[in-house]
N, C-alpha and C. Protein backbone atom coordinates (compact mmCIF):
# COMPACT_ATOMS: atom_id res chain seq x y z
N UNK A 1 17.06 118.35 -14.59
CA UNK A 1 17.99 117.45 -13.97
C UNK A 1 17.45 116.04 -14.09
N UNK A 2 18.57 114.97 -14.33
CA UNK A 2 17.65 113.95 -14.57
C UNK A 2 17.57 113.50 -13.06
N UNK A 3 16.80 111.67 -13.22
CA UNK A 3 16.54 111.03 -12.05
C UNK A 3 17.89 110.74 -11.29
N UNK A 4 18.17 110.67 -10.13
CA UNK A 4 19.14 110.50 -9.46
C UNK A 4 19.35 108.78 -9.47
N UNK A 5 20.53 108.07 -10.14
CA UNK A 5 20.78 106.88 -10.36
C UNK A 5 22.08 106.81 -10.23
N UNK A 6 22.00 105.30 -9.41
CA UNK A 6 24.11 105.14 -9.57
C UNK A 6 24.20 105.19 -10.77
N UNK A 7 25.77 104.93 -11.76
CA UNK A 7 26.16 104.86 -12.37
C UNK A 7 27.45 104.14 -12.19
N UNK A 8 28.19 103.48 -12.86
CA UNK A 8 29.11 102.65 -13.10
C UNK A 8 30.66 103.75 -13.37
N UNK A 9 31.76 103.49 -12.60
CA UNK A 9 33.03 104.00 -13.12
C UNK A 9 33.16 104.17 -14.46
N UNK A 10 33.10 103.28 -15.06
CA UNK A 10 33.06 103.20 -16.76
C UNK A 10 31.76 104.36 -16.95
N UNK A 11 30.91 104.03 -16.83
CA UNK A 11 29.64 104.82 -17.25
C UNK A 11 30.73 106.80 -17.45
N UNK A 12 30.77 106.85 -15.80
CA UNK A 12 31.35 108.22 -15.30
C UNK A 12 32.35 108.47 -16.17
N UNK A 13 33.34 107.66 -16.19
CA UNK A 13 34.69 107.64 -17.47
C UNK A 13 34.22 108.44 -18.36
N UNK A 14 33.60 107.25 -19.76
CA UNK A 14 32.87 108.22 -20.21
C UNK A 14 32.53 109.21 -20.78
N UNK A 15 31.37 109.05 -19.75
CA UNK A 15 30.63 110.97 -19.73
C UNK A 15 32.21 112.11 -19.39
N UNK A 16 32.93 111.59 -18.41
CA UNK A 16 34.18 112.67 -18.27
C UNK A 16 34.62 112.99 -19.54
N UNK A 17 35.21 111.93 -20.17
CA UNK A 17 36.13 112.16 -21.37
C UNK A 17 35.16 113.03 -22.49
N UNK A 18 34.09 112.51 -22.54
CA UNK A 18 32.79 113.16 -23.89
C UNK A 18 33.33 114.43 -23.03
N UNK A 19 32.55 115.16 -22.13
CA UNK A 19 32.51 116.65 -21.30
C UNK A 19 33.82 117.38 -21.38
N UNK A 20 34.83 116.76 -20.88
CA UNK A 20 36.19 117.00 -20.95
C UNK A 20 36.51 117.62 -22.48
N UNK A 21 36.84 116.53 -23.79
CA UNK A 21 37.18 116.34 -24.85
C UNK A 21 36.23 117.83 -24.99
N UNK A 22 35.00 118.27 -24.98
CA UNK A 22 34.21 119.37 -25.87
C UNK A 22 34.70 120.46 -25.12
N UNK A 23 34.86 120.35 -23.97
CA UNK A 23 35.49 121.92 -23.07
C UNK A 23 36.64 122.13 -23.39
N UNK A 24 37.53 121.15 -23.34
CA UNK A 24 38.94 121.44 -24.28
C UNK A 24 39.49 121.39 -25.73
N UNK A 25 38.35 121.19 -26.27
CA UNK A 25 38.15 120.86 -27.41
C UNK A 25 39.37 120.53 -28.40
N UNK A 26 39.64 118.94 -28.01
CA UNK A 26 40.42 118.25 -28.07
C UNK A 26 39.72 116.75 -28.60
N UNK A 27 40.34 115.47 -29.19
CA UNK A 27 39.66 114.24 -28.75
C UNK A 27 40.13 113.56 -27.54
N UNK A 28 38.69 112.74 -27.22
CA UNK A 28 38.62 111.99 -26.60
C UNK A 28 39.49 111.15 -26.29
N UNK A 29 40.30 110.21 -27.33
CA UNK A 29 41.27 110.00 -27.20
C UNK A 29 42.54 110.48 -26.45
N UNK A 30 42.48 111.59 -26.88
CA UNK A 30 43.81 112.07 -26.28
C UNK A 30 44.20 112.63 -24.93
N UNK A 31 42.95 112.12 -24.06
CA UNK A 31 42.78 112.49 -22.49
C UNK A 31 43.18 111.03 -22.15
N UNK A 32 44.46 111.22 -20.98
CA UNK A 32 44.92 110.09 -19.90
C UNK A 32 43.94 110.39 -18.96
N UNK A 33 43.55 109.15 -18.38
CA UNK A 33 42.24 109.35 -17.83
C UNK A 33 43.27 108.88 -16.15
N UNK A 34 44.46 108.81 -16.48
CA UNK A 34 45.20 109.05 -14.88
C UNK A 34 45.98 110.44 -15.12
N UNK A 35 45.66 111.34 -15.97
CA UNK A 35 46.66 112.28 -15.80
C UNK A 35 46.26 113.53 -14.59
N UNK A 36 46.62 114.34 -14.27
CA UNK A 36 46.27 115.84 -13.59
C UNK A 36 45.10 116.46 -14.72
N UNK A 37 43.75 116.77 -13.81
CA UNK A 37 42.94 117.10 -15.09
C UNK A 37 43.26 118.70 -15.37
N UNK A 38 44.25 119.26 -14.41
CA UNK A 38 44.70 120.35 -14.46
C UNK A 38 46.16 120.77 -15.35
N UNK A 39 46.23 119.17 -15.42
CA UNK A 39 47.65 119.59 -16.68
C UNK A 39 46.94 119.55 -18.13
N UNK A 40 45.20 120.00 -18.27
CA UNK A 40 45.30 119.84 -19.33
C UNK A 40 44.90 121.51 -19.53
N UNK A 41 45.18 122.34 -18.54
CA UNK A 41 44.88 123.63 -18.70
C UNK A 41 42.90 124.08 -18.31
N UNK A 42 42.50 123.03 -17.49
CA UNK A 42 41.11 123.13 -17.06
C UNK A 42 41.20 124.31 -15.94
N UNK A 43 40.54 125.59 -16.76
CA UNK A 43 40.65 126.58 -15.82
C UNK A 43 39.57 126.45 -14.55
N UNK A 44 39.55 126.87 -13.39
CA UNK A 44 38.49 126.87 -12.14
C UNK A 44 37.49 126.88 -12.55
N UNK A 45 37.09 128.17 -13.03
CA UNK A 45 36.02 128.30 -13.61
C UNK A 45 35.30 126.71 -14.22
N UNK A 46 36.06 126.38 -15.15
CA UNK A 46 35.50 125.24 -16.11
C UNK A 46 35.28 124.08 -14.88
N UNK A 47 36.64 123.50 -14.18
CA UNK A 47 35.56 122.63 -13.23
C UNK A 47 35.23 122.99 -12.49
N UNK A 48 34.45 124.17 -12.07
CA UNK A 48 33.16 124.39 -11.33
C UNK A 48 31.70 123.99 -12.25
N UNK A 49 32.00 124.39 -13.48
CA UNK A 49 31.02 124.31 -14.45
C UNK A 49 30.58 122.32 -14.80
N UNK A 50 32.53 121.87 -14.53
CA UNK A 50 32.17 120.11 -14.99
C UNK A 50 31.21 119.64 -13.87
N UNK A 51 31.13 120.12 -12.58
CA UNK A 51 30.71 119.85 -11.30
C UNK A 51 29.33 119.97 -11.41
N UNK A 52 28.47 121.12 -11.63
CA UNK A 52 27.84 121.25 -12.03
C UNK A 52 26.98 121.01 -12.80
N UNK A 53 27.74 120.36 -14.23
CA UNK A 53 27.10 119.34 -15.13
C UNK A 53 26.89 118.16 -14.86
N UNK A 54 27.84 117.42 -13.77
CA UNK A 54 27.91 116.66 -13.12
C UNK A 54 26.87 116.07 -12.22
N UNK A 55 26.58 117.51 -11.46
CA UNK A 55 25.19 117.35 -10.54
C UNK A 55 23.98 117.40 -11.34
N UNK A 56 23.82 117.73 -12.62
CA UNK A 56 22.83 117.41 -13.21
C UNK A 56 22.44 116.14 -13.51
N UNK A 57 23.52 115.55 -14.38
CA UNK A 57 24.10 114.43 -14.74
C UNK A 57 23.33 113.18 -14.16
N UNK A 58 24.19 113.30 -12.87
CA UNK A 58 24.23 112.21 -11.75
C UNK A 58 23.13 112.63 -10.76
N UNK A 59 22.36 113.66 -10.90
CA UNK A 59 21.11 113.95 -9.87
C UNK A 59 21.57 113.99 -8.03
N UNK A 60 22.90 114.47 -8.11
CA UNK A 60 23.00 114.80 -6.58
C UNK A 60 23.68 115.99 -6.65
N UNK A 61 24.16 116.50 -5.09
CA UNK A 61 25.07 118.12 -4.99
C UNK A 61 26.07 117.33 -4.87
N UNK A 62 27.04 118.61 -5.63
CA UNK A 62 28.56 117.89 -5.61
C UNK A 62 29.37 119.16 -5.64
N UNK A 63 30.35 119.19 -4.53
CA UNK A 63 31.22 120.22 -4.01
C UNK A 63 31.53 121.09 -5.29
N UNK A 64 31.62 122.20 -6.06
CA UNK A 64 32.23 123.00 -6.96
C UNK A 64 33.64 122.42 -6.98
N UNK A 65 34.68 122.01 -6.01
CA UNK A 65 35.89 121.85 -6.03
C UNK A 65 36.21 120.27 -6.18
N UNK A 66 35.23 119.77 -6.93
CA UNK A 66 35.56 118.11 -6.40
C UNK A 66 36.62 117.62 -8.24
N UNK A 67 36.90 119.03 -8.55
CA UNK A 67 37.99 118.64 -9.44
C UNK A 67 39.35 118.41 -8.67
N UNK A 68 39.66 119.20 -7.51
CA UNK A 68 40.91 119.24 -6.69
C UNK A 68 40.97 118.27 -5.99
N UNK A 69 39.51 117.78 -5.24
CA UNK A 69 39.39 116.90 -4.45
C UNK A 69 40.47 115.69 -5.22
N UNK A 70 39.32 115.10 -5.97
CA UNK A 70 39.85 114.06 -6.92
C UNK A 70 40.53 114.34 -7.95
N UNK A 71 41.42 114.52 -8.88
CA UNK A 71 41.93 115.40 -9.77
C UNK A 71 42.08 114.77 -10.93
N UNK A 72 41.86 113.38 -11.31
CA UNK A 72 42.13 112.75 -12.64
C UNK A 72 40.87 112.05 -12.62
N UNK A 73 40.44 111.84 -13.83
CA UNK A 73 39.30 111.29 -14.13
C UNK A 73 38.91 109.96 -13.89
N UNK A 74 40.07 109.12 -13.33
CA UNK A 74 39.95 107.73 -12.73
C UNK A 74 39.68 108.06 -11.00
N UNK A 75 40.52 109.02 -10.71
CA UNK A 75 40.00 109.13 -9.30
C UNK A 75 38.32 109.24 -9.48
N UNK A 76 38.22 110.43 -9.72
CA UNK A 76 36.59 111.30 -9.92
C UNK A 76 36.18 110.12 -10.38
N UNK A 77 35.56 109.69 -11.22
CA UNK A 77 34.66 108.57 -11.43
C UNK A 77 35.12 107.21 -10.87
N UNK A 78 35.54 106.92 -9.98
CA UNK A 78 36.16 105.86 -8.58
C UNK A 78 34.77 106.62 -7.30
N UNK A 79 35.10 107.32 -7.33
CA UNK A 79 34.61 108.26 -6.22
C UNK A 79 33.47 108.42 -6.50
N UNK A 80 32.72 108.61 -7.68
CA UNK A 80 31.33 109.18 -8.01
C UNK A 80 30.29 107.92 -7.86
N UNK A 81 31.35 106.78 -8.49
CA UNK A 81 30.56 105.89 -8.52
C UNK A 81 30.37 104.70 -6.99
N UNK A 82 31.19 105.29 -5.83
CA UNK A 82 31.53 104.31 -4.87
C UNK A 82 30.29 105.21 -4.03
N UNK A 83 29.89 106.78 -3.90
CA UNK A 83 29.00 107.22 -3.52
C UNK A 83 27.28 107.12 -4.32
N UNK A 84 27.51 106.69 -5.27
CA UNK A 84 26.04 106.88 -6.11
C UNK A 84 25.00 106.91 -5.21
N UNK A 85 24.86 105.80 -4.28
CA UNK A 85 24.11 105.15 -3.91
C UNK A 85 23.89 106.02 -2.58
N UNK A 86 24.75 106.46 -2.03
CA UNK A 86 24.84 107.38 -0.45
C UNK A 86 24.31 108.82 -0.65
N UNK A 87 24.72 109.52 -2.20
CA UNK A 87 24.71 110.89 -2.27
C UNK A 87 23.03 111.56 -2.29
N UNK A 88 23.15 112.59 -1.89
CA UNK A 88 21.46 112.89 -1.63
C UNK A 88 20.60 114.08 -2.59
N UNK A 89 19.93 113.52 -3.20
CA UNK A 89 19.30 114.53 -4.23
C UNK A 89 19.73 115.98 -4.47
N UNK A 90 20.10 116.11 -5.62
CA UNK A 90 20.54 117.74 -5.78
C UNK A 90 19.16 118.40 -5.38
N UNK A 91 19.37 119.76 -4.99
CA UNK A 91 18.02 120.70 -4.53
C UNK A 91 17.63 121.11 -5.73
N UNK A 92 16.44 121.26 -6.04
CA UNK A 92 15.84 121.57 -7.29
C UNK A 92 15.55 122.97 -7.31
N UNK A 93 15.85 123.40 -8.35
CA UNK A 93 15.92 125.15 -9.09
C UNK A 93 17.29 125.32 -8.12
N UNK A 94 17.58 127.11 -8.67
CA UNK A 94 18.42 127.65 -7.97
C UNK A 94 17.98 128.42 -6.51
N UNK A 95 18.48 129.15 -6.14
CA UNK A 95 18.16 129.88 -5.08
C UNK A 95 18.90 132.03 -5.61
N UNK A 96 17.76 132.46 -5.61
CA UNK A 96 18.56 133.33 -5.36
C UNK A 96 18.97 134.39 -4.46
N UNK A 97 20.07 135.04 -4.52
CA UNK A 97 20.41 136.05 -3.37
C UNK A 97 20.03 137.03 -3.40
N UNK A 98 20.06 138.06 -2.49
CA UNK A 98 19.83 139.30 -2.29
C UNK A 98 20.85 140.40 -3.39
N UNK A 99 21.83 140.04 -3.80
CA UNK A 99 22.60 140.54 -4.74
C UNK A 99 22.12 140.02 -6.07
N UNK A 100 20.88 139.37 -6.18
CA UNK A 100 20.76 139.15 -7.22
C UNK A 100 21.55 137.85 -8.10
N UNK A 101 22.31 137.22 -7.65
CA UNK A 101 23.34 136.00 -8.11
C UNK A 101 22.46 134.78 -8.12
N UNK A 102 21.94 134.19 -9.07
CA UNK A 102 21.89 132.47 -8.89
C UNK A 102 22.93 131.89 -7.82
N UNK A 103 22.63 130.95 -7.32
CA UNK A 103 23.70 130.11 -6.88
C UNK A 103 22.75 128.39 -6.94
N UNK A 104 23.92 127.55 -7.56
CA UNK A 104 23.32 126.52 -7.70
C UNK A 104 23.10 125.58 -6.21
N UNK A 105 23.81 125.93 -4.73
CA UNK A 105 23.44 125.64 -3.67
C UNK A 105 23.09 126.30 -2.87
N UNK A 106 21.96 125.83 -2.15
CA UNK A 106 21.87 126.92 -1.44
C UNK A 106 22.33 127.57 -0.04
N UNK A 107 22.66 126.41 0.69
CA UNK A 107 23.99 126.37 1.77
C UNK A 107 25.29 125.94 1.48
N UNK A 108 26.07 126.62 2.00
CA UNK A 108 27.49 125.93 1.47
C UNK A 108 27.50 125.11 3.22
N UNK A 109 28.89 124.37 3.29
CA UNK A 109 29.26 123.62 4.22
C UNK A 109 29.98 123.89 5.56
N UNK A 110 29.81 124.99 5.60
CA UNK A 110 30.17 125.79 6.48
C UNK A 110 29.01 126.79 7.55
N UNK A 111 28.79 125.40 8.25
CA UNK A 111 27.70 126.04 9.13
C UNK A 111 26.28 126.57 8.47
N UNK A 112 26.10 127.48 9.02
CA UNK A 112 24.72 128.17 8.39
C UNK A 112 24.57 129.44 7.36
N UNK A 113 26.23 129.44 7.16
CA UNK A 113 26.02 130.98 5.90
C UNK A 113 25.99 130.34 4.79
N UNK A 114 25.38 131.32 4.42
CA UNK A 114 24.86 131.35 2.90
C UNK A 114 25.93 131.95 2.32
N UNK A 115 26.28 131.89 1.12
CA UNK A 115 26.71 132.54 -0.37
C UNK A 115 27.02 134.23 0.02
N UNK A 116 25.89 134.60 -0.14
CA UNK A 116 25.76 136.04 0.01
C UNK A 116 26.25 136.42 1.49
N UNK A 117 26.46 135.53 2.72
CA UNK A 117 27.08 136.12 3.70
C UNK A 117 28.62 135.68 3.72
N UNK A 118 28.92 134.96 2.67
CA UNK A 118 30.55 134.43 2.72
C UNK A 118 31.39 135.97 1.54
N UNK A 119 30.32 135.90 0.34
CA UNK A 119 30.81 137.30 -0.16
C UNK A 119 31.22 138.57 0.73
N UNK A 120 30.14 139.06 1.70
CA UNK A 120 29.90 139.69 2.08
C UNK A 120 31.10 140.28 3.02
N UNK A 121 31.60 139.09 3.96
CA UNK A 121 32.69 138.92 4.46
C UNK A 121 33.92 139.03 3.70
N UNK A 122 33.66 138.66 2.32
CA UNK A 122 35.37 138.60 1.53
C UNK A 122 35.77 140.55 1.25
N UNK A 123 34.32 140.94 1.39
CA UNK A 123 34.21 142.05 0.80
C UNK A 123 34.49 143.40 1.81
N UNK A 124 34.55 142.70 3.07
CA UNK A 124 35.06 143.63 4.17
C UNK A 124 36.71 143.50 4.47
């Protein structure tokens, strides 16, 4: 993961469109950077994964869902770059569970369960 540094809207732009353009493998060009990043067929999966690359990226934790949050790539990099400076070091390595799962956080935001006790619950 690199060093945790602001970065500039433009900077974030960007890196979106490069990340974007290879996951949809499409050009760069041809991403509206105000459109729905979901009208371009970005399955969940994938932005959990942009999020992710993201937190590498930019060296902080960043919600799995912060494609919905913000949803076009002018929002999201508006937003990434107005927090740079506030957001707090991603946790280093993964953590893993008792089921055996990586998870790239190791608390979610919801009180004090973990991963493996939110499954656990879906599963009853």
């Amino acid at each position: 993961m690199e060093q945790r540094q602001a970065r500039s809207a433009e900077d974030i732009t960007h890196w979106l469109l490069d990340k974007l353009a290879a996951i949809l493998d499409t050009p760069s060009h041809d991403l509206d950077t105000s459109a729905q990043l979901m009208e371009y067929g970005l399955s969940s999966a994938e932005a959990a994964i942009l999020a992710g690359d993201l937190e590498d990226w930019l060296g902080c934790v960043l919600p799995p869902t912060l494609a919905w949050e913000y949803p076009t790539i002018d929002a999201l990099a508006h937003y990434l770059a107005a927090v740079g400076e506030t957001r707090e070091p991603a946790a280093t390595g993964a953590e893993q569970t008792t089921d055996g799962l990586l998870t790239r956080i190791p608390r979610l935001p919801y009180g004090e369960r973990t991963i493996t006790e939110l499954l656990r619950e879906m599963e009853q």
